[in-house]
PDB file of N, CA and C in Angstrom:
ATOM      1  N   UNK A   1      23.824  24.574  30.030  1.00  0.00           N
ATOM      2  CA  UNK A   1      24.954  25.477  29.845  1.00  0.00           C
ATOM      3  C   UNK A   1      24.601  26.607  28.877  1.00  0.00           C
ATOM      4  N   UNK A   2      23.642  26.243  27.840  1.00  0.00           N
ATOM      5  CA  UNK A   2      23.525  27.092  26.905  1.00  0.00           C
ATOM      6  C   UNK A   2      22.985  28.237  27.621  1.00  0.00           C
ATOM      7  N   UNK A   3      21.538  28.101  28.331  1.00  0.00           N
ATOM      8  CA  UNK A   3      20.802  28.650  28.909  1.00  0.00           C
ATOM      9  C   UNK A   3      21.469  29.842  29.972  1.00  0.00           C
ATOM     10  N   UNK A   4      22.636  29.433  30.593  1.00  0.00           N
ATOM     11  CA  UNK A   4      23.377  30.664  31.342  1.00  0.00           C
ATOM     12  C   UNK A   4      24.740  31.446  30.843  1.00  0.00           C
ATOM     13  N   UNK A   5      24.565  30.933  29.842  1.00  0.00           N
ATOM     14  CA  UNK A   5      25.377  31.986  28.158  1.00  0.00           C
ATOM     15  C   UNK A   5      24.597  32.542  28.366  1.00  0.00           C
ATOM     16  N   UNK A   6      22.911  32.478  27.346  1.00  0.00           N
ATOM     17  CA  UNK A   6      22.267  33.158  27.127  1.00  0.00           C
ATOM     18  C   UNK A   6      21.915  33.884  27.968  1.00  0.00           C
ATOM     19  N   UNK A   7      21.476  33.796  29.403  1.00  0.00           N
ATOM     20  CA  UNK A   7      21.410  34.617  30.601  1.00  0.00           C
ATOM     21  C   UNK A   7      22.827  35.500  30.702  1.00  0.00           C
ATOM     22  N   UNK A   8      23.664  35.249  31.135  1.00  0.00           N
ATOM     23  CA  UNK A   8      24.927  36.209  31.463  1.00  0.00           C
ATOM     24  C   UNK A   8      25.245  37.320  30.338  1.00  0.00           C
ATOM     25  N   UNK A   9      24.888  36.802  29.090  1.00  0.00           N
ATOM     26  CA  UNK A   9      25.835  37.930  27.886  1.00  0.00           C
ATOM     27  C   UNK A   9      24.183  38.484  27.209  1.00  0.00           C
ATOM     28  N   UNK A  10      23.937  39.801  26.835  1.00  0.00           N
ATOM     29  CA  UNK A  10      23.178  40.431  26.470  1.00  0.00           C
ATOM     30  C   UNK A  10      23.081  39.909  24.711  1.00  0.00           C
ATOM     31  N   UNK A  11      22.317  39.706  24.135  1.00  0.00           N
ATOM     32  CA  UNK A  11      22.286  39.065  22.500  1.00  0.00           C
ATOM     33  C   UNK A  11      23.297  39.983  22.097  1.00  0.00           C
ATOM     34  N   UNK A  12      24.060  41.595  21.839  1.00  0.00           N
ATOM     35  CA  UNK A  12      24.650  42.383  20.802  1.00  0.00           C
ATOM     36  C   UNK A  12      25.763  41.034  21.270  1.00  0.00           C
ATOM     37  N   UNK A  13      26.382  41.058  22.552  1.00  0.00           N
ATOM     38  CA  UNK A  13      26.894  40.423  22.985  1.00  0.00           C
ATOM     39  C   UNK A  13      27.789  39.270  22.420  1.00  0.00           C
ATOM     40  N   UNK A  14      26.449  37.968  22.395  1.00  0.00           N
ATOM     41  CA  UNK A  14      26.340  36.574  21.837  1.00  0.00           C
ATOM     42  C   UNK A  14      26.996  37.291  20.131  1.00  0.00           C
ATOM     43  N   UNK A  15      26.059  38.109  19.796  1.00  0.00           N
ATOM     44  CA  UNK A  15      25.612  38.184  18.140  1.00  0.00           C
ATOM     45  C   UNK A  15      27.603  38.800  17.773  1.00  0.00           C
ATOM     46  N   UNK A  16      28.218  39.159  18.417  1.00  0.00           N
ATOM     47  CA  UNK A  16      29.742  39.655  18.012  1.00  0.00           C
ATOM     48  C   UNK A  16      30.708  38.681  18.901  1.00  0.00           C
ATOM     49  N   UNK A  17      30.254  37.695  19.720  1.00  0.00           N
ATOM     50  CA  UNK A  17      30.851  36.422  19.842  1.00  0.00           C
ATOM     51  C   UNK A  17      30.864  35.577  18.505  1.00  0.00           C
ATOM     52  N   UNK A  18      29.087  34.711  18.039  1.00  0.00           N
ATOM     53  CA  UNK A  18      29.556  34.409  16.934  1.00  0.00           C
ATOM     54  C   UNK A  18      30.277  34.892  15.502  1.00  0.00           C
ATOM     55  N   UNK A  19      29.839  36.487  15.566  1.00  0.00           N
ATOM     56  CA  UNK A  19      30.744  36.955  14.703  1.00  0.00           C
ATOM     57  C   UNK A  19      32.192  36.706  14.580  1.00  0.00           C
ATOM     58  N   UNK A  20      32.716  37.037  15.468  1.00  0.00           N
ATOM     59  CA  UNK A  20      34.155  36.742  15.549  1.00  0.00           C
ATOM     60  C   UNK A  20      34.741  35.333  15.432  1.00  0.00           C
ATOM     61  N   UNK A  21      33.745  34.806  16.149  1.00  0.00           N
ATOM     62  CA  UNK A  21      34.068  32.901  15.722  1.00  0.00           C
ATOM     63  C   UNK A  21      34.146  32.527  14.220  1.00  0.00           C
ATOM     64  N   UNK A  22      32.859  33.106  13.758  1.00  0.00           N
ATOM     65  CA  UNK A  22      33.039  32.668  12.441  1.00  0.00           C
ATOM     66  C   UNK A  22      34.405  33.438  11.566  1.00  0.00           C
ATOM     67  N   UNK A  23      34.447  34.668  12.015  1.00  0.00           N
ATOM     68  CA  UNK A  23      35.518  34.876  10.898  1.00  0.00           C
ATOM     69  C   UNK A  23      36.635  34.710  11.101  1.00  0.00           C
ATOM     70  N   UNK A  24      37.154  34.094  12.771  1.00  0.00           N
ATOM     71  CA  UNK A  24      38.354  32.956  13.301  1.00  0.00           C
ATOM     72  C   UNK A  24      38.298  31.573  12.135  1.00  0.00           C
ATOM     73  N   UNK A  25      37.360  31.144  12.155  1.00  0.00           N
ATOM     74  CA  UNK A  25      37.627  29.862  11.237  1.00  0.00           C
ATOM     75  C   UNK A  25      37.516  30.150   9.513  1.00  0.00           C
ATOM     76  N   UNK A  26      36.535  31.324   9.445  1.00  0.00           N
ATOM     77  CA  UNK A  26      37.075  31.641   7.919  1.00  0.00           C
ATOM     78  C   UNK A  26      38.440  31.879   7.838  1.00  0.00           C
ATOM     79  N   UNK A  27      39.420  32.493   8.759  1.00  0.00           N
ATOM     80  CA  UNK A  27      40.549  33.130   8.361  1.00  0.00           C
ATOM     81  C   UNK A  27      41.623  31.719   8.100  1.00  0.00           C
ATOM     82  N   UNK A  28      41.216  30.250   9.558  1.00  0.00           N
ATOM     83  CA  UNK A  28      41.714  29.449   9.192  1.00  0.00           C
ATOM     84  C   UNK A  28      41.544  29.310   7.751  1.00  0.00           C
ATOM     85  N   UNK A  29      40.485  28.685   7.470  1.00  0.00           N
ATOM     86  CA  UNK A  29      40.111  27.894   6.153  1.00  0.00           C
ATOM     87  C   UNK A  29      41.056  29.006   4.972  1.00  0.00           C
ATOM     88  N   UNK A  30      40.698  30.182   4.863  1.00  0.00           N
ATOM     89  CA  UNK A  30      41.322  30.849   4.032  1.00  0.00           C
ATOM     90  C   UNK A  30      43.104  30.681   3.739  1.00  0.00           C
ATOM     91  N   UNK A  31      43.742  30.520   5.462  1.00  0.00           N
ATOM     92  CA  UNK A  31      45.013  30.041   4.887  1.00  0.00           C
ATOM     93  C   UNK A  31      45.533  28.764   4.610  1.00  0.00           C
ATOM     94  N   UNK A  32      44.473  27.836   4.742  1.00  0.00           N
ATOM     95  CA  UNK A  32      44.723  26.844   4.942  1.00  0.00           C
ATOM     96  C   UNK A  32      44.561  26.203   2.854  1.00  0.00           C
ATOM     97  N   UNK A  33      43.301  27.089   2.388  1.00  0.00           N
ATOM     98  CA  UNK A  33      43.477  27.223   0.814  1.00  0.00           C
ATOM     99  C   UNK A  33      44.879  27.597   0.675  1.00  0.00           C
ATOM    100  N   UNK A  34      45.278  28.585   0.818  1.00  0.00           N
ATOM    101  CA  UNK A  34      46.376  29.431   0.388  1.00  0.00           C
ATOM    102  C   UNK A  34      47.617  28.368   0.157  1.00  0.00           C
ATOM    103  N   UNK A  35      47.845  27.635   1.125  1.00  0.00           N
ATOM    104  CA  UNK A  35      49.354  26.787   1.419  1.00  0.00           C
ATOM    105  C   UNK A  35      48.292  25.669   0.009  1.00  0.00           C
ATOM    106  N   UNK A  36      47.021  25.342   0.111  1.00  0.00           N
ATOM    107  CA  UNK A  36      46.471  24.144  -1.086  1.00  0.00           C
ATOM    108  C   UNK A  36      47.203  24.657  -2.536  1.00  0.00           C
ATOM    109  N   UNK A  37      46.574  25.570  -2.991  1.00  0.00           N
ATOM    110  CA  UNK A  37      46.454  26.368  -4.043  1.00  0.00           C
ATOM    111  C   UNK A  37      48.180  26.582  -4.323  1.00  0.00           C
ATOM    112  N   UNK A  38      48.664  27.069  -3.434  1.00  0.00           N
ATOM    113  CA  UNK A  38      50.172  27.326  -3.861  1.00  0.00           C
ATOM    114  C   UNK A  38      50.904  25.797  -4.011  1.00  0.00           C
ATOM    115  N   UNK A  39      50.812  24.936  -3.559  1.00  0.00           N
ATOM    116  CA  UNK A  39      51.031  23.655  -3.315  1.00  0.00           C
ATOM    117  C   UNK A  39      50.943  23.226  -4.894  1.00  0.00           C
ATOM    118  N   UNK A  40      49.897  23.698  -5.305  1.00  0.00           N
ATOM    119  CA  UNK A  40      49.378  23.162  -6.834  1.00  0.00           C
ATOM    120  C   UNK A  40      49.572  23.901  -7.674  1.00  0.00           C
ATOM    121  N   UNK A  41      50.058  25.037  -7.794  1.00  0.00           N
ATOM    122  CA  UNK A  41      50.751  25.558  -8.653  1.00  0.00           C
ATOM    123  C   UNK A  41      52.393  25.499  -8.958  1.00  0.00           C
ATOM    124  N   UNK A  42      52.558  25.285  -7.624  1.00  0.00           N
ATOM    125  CA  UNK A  42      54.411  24.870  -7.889  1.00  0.00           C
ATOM    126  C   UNK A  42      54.162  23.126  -8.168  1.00  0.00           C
ATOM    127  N   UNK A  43      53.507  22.768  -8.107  1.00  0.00           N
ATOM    128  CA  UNK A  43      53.309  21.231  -8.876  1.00  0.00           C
ATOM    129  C   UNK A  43      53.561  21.551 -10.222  1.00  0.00           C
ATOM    130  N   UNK A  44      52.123  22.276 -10.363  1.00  0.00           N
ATOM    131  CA  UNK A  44      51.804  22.382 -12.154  1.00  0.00           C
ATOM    132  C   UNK A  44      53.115  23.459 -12.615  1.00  0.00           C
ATOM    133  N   UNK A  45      53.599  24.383 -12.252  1.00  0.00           N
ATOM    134  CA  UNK A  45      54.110  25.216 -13.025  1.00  0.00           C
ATOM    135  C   UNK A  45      55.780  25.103 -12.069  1.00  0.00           C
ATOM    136  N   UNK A  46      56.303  24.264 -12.289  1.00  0.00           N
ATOM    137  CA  UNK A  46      57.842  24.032 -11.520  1.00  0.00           C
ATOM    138  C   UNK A  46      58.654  25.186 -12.228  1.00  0.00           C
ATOM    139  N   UNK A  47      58.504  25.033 -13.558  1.00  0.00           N
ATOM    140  CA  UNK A  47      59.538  26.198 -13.829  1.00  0.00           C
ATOM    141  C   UNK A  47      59.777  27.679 -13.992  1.00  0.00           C
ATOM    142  N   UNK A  48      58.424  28.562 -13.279  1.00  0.00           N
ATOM    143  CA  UNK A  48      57.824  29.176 -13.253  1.00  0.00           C
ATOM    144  C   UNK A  48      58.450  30.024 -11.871  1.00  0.00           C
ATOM    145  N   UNK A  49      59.235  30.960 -12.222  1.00  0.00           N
ATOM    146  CA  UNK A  49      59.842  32.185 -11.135  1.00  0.00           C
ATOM    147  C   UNK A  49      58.789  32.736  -9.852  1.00  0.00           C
ATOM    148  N   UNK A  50      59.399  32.121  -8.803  1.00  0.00           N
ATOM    149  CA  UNK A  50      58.520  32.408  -7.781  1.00  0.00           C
ATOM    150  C   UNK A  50      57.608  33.692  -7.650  1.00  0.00           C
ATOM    151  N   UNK A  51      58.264  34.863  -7.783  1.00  0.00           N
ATOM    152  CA  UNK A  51      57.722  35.829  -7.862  1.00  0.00           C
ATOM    153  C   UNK A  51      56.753  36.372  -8.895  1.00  0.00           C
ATOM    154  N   UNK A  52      56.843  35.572 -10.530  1.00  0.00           N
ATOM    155  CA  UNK A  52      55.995  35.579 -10.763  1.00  0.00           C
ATOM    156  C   UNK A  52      54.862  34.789 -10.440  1.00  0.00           C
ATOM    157  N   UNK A  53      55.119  33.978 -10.076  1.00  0.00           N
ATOM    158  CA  UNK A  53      53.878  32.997  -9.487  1.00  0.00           C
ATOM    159  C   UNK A  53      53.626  33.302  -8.188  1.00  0.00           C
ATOM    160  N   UNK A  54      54.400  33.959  -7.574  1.00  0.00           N
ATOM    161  CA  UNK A  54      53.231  34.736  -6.688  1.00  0.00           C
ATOM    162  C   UNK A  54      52.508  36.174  -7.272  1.00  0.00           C
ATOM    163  N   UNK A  55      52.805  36.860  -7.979  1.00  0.00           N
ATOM    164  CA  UNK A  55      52.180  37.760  -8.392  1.00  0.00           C
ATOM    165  C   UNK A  55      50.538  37.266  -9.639  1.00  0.00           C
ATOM    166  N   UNK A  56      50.875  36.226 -10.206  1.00  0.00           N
ATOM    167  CA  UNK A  56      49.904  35.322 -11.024  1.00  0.00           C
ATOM    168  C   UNK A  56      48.703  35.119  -9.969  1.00  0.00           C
ATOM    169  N   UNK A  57      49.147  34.634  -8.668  1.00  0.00           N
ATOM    170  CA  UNK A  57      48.727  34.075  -7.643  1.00  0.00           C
ATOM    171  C   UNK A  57      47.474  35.147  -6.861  1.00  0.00           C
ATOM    172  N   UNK A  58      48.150  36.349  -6.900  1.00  0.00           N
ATOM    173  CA  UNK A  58      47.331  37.711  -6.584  1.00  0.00           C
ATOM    174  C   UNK A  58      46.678  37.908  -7.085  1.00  0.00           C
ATOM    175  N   UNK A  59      46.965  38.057  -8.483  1.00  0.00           N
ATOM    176  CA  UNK A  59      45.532  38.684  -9.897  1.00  0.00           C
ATOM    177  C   UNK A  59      44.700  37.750  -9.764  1.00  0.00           C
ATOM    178  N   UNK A  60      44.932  36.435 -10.073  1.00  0.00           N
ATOM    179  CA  UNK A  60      43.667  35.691 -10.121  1.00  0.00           C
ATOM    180  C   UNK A  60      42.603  35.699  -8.402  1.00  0.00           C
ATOM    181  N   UNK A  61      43.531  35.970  -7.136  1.00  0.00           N
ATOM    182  CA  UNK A  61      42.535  35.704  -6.182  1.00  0.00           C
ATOM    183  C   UNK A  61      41.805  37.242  -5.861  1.00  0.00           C
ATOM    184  N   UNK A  62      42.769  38.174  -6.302  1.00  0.00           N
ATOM    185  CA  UNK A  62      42.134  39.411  -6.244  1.00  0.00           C
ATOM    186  C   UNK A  62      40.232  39.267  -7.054  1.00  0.00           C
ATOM    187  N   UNK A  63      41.013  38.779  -8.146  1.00  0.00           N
ATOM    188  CA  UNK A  63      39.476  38.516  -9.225  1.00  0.00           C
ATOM    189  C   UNK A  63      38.561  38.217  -8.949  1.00  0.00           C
ATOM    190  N   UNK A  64      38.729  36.898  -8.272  1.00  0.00           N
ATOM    191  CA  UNK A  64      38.276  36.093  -7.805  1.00  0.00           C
ATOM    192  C   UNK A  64      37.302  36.516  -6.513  1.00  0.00           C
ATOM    193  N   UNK A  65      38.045  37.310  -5.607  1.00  0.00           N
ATOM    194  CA  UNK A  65      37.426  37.836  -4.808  1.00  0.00           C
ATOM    195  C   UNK A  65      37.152  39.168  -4.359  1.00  0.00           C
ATOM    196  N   UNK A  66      36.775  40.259  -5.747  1.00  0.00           N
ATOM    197  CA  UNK A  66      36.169  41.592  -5.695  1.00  0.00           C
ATOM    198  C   UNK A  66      34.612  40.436  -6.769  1.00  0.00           C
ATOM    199  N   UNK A  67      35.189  39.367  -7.686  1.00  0.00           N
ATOM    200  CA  UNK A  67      33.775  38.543  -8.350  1.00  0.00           C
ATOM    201  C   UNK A  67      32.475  37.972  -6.898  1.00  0.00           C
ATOM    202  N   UNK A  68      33.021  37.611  -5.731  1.00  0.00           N
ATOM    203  CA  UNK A  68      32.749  37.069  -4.764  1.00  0.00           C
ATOM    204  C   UNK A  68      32.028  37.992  -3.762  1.00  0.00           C
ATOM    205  N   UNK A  69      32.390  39.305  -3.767  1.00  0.00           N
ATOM    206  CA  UNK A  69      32.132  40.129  -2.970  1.00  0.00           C
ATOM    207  C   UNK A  69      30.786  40.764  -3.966  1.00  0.00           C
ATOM    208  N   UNK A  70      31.262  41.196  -4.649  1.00  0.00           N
ATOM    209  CA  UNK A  70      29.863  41.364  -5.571  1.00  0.00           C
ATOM    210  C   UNK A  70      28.736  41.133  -5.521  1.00  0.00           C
ATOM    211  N   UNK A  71      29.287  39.275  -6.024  1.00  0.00           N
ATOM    212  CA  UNK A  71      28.137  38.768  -6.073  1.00  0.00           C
ATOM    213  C   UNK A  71      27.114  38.821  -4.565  1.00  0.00           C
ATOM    214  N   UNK A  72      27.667  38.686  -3.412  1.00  0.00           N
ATOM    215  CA  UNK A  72      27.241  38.609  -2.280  1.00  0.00           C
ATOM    216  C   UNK A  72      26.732  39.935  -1.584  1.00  0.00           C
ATOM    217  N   UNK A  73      27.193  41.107  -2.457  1.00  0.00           N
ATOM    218  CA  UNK A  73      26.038  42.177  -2.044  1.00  0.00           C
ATOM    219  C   UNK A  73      25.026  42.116  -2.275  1.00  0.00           C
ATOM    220  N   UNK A  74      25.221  42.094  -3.914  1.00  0.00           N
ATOM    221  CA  UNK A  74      23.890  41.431  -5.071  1.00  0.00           C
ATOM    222  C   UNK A  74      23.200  40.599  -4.352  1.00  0.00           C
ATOM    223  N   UNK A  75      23.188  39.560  -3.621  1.00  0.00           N
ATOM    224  CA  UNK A  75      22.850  38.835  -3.186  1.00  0.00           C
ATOM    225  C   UNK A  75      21.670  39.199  -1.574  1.00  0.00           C
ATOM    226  N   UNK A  76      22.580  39.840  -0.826  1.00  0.00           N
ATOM    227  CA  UNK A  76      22.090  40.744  -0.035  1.00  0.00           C
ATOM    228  C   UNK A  76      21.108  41.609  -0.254  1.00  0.00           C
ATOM    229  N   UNK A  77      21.495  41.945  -1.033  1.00  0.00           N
ATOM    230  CA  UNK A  77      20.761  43.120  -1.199  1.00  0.00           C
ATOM    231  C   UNK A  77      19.365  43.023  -2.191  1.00  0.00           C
ATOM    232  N   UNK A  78      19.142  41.405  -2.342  1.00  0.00           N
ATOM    233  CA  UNK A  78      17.678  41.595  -3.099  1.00  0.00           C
ATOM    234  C   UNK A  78      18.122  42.067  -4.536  1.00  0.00           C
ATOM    235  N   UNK A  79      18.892  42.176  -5.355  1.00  0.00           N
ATOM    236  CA  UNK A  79      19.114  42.667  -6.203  1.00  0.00           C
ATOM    237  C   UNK A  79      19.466  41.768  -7.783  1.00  0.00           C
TER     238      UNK A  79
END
């Protein structure tokens, strides 16, 4: 089966199939943190105004992930 994938679809093809696959299941996994993470903060912080705890919720993943992106150019990039 593999073999007439690889025959029928040209590699740019294949190569933006798995692309898209993978960032289908990153997007799962990503919301699937999101509902974790919020889950555990209205644990830990019950008395804590939704809106600020969603705005708490932003700064730290914003941080979190311009720190992430960074690092992974850096990373890329031999640097």
């Amino acid at each position: 089966m593999v073999n007439a994938i690889e025959k029928a679809l040209p590699p740019p093809i294949r190569l933006r199939f798995k692309t898209l696959i993978a960032t289908a299941l990153g997007l799962f996994l990503a919301l699937r943190y999101n509902d974790f993470i919020r889950s555990v903060l209205q644990r830990w912080l019950p008395q804590v105004n939704g809106l600020l705890l969603e705005f708490v919720f932003l700064v730290v993943l914003t941080i979190l992930v311009v720190y992430l992106i960074t690092w992974i150019e850096k990373l890329l990039d031999g640097k």
